[in-house]
Protein backbone atom coordinates (compact mmCIF):
# COMPACT_ATOMS: atom_id res chain seq x y z
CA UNK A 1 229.10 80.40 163.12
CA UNK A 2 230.18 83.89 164.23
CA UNK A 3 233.81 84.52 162.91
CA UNK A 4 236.35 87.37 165.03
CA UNK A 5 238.77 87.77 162.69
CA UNK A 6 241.93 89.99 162.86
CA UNK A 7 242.58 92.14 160.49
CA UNK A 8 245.86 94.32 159.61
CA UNK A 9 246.86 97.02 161.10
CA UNK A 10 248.25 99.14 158.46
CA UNK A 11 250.32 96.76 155.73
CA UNK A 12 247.42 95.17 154.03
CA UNK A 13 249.66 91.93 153.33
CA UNK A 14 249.87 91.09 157.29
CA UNK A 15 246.52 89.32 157.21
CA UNK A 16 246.26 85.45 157.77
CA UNK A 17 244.85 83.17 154.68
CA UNK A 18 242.38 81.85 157.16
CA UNK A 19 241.02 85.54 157.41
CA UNK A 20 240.54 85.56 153.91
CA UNK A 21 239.52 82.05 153.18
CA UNK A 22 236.79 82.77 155.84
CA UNK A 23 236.00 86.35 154.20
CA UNK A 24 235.08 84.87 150.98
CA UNK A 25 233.33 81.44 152.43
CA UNK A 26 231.12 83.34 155.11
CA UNK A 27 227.33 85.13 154.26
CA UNK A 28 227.72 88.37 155.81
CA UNK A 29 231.01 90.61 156.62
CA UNK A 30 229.97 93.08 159.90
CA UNK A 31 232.83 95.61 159.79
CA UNK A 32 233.22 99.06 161.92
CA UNK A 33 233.48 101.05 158.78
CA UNK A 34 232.54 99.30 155.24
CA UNK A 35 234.74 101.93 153.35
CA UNK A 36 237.62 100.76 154.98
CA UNK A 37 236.77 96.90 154.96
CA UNK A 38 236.35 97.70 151.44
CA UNK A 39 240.73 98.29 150.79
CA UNK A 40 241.04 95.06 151.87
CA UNK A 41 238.36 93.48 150.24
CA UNK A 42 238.83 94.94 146.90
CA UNK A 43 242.91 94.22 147.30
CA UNK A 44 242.63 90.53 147.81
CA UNK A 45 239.38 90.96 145.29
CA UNK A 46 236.53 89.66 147.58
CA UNK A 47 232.71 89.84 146.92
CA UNK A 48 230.77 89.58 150.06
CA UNK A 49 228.27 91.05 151.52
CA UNK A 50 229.13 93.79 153.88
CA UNK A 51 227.28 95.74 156.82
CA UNK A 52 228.12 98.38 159.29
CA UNK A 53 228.77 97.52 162.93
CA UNK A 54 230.18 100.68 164.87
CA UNK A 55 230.04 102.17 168.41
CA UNK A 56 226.62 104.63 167.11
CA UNK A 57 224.59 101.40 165.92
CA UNK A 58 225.74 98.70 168.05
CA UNK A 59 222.86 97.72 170.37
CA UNK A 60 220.70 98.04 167.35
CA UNK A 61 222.86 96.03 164.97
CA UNK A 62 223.41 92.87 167.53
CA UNK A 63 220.18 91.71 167.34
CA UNK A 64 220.05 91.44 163.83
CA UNK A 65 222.99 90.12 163.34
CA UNK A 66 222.26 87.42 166.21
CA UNK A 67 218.90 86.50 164.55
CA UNK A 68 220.88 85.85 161.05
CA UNK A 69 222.89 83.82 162.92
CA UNK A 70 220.33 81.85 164.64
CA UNK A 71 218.67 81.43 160.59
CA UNK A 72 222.22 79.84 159.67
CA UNK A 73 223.62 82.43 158.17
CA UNK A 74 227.64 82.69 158.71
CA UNK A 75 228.82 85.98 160.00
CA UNK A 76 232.55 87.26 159.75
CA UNK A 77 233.62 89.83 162.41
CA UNK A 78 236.24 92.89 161.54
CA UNK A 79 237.29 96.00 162.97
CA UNK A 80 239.07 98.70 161.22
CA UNK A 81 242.41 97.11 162.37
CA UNK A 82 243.38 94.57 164.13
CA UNK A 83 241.39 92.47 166.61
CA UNK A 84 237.42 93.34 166.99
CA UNK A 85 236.71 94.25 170.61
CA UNK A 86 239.85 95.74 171.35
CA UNK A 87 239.11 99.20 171.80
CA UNK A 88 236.96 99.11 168.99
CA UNK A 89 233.24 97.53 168.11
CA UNK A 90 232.55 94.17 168.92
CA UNK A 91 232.73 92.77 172.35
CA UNK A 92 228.65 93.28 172.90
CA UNK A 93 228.05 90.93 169.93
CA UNK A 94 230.06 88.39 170.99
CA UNK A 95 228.52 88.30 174.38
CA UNK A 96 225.08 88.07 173.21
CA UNK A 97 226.47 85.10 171.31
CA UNK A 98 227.91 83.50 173.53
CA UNK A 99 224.97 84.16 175.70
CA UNK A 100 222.64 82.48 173.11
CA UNK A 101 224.84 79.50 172.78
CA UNK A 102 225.95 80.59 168.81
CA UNK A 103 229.10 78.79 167.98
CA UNK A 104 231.87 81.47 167.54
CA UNK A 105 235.83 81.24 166.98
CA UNK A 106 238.10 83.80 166.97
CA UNK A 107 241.13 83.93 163.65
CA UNK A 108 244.15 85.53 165.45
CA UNK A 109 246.31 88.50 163.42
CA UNK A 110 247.79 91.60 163.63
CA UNK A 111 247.24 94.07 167.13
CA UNK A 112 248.40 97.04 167.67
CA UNK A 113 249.05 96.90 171.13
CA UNK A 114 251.36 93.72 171.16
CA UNK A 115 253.16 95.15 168.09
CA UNK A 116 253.85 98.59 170.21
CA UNK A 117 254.83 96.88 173.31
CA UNK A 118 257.52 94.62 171.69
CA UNK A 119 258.98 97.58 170.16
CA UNK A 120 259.30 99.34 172.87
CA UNK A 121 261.91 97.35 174.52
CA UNK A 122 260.12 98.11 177.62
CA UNK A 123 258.52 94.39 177.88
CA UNK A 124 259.96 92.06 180.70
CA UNK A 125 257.15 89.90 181.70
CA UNK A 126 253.76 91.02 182.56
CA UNK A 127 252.11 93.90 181.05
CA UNK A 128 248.71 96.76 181.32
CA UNK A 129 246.37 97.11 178.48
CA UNK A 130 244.49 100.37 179.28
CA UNK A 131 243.36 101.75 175.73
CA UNK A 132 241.94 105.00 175.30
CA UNK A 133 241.75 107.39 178.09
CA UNK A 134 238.33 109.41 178.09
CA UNK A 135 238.08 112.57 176.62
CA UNK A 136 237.61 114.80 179.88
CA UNK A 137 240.70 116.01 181.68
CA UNK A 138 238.89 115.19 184.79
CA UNK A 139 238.43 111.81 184.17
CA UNK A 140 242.04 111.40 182.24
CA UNK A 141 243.46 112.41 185.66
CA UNK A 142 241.59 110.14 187.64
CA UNK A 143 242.63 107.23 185.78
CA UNK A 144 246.14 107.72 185.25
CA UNK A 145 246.21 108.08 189.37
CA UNK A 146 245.16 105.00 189.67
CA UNK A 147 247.53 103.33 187.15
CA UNK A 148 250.11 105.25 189.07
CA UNK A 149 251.44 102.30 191.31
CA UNK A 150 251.07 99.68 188.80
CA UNK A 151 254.78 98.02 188.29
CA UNK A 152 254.40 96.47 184.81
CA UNK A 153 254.45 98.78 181.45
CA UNK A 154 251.11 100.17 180.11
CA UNK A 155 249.61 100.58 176.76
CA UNK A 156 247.74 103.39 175.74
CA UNK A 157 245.91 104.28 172.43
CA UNK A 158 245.82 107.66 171.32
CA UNK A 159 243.92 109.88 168.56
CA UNK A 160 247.05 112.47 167.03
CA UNK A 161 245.06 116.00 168.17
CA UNK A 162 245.30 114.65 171.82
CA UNK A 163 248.73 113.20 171.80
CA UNK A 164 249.98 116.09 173.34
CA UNK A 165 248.02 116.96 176.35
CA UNK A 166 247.97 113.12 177.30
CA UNK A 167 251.64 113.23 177.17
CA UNK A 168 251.56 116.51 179.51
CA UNK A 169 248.95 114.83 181.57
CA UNK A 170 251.10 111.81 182.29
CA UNK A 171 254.27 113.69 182.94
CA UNK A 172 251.98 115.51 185.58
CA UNK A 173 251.09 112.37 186.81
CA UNK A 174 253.92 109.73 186.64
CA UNK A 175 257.12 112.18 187.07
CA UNK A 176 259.69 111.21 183.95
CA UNK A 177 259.22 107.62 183.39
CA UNK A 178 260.52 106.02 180.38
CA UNK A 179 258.59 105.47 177.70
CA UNK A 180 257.95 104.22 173.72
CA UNK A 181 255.36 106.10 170.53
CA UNK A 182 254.41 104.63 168.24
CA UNK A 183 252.73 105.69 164.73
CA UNK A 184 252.03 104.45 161.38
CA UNK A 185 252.53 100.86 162.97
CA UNK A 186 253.54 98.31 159.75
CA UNK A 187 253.15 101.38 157.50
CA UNK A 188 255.31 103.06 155.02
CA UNK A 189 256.32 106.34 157.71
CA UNK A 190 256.40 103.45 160.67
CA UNK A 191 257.85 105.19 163.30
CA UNK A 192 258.98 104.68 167.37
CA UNK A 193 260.30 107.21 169.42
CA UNK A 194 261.97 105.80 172.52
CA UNK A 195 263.33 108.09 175.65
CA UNK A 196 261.39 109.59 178.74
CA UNK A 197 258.27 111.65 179.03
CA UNK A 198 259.68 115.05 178.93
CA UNK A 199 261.63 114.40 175.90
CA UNK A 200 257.93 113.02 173.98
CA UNK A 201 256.48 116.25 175.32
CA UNK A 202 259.51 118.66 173.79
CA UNK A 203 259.13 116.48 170.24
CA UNK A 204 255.42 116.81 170.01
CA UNK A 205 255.26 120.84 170.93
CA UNK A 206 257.19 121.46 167.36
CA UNK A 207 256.19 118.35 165.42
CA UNK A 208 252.71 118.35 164.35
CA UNK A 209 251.21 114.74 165.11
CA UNK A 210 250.31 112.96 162.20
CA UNK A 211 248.52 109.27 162.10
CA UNK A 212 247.36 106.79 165.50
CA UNK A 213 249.46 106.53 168.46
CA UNK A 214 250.12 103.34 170.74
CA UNK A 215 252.00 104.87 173.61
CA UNK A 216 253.84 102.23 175.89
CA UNK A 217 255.07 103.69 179.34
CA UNK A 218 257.13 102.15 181.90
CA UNK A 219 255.27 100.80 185.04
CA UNK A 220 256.02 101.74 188.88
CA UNK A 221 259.62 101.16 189.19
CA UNK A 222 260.24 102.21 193.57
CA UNK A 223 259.17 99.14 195.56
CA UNK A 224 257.45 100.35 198.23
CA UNK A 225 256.44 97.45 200.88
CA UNK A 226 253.09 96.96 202.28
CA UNK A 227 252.98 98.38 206.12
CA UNK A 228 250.57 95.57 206.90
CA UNK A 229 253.40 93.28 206.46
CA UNK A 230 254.98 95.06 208.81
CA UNK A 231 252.42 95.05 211.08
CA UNK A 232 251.81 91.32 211.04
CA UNK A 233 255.70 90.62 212.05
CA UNK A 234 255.41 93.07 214.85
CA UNK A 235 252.03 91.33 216.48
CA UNK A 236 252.88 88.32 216.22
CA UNK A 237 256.67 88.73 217.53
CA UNK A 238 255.41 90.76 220.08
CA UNK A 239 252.49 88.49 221.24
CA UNK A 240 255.14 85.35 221.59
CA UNK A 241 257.42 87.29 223.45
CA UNK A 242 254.79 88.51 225.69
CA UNK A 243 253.84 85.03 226.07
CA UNK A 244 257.53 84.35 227.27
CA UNK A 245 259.36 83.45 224.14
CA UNK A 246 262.46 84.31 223.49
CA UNK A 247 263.75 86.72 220.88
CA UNK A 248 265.09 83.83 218.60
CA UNK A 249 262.13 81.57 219.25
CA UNK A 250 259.20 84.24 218.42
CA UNK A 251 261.48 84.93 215.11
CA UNK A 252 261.14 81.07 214.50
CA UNK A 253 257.36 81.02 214.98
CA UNK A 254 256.72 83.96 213.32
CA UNK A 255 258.30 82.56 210.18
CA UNK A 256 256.50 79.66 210.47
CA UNK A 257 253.20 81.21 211.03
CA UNK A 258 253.70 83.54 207.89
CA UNK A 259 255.71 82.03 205.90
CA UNK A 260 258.28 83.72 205.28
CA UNK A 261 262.29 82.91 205.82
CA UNK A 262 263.56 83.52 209.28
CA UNK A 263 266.54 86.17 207.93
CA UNK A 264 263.34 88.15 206.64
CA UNK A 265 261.54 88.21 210.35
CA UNK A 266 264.94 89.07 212.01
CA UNK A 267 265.55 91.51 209.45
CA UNK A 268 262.34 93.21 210.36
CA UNK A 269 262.87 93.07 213.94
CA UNK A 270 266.12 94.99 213.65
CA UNK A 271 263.73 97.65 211.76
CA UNK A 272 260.98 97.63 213.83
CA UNK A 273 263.06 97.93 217.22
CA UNK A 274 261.28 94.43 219.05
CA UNK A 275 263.28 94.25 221.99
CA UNK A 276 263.23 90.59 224.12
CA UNK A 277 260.78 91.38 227.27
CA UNK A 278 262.08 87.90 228.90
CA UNK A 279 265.11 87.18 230.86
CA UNK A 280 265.63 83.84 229.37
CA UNK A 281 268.76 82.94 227.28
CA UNK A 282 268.74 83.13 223.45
């Protein structure tokens, strides 16, 4: 059995006692780093075997680890913090499991991303888990174009040397949204700074950044309406009028055909200017 299991994210007492029934029970630990599986090992006073499992070795790590599996061996999952595969090491071993029909589970916990977002006061509903941006302005510029339009808040990780330019980069980019930073998440110096872009940018050029980030930043607020909605109500009112409807009976059909309610049709003929070509009676 290949165990994912969550681990904390800072405060070494927000771990499950699944995660560490399992830690002690299973053969072999795979962790990201073993120096820092090792606080939370030696604070709960767990002897297990341990081995690396980090973005340099990964491809050559799997296979092992899938062929101890495949012996019987029990294999535990963990990640620096919080959930494996989550921006961090992980999601190519569970695929290859999964792909050679090993039994896996996954032992939820702490995330940093969900912890961020809810502190934010920025969540409403749906949300956009984007992660780290890449290293090259090029790229970071590209991306956060195309998360421009999206409507629902987004979560970012970031290192503390690049807090700064990403923060410049998105101001740039998204104008002077809203947004939510937070550090030291379930630590000691926990902190969140709440207000808009500008503001983060200000703080940061005379504070010197100091542990990880999760940045949470309001999504696409203006509504802008799709023109080929438009452009459906206008050929369809203006092919049933050319086919000698009447105003109020092509707004009918047109509603129908769509599905949409008739106030929003006539609404949109107003807009759009659609005249009645026939002399019959409304």
């Amino acid at each position: 059995m290949l165990y994912i299991c969550a681990t904390p994210i800072g405060n070494l007492e927000d771990v499950t006692l699944r995660v560490l029934r399992v830690l002690k029970e299973v053969d072999i630990i795979a962790a990201e780093d073993t120096r820092q599986t090792g606080k939370l090992l030696n604070h709960y006073e767990i002897k297990a075997r341990v081995v690396s499992l980090h973005q340099h070795n990964e491809e050559k790590k799997v296979s092992v680890l899938i062929e101890w599996l495949k012996e019987g061996l029990s294999v535990a999952l963990v990640s620096d913090a919080g959930m494996p595969g989550i921006s961090d090491p992980g999601a190519l071993l569970i695929q290859e499991a999964i792909a050679e029909d090993i039994p896996l589970t996954v032992l939820p916990g702490a995330n940093a991303a969900i912890t961020a977002l809810v502190q934010s006061g920025l969540l409403a509903g749906p949300f956009y888990f984007h992660g780290f941006l890449p290293r090259k302005k090029r790229n970071v510029l590209s991306i956060l174009h195309k998360l421009k339009p999206v409507p629902v808040p987004i979560i970012f990780y970031e290192a503390p040397h690049r807090i700064l330019a990403t923060l410049i980069r998105m101001q740039e980019v998204f104008g002077d949204r809203r947004c939510a930073i937070s550090r030291e998440l379930t630590k000691k110096f926990e902190e969140t700074k709440r207000g808009v872009i500008s503001e983060m940018v200000a703080h940061f050029s005379e504070v010197d950044p100091r542990g990880e980030f999760v940045v949470v930043l309001e999504g696409e607020t203006e509504v802008n309406e799709d023109p080929r909605e438009e452009l459906d109500v206008l050929e369809h009112l203006t092919a049933l009028i050319d086919g000698g409807k009447t105003k109020k009976e092509a707004i009918k059909e047109t509603a129908k055909i769509l599905g949409v309610a008739k106030n929003e049709v006539y609404q949109k003929a107003i807009e759009l200017g659609v005249n009645s070509k026939s002399q019959r009676s409304e």
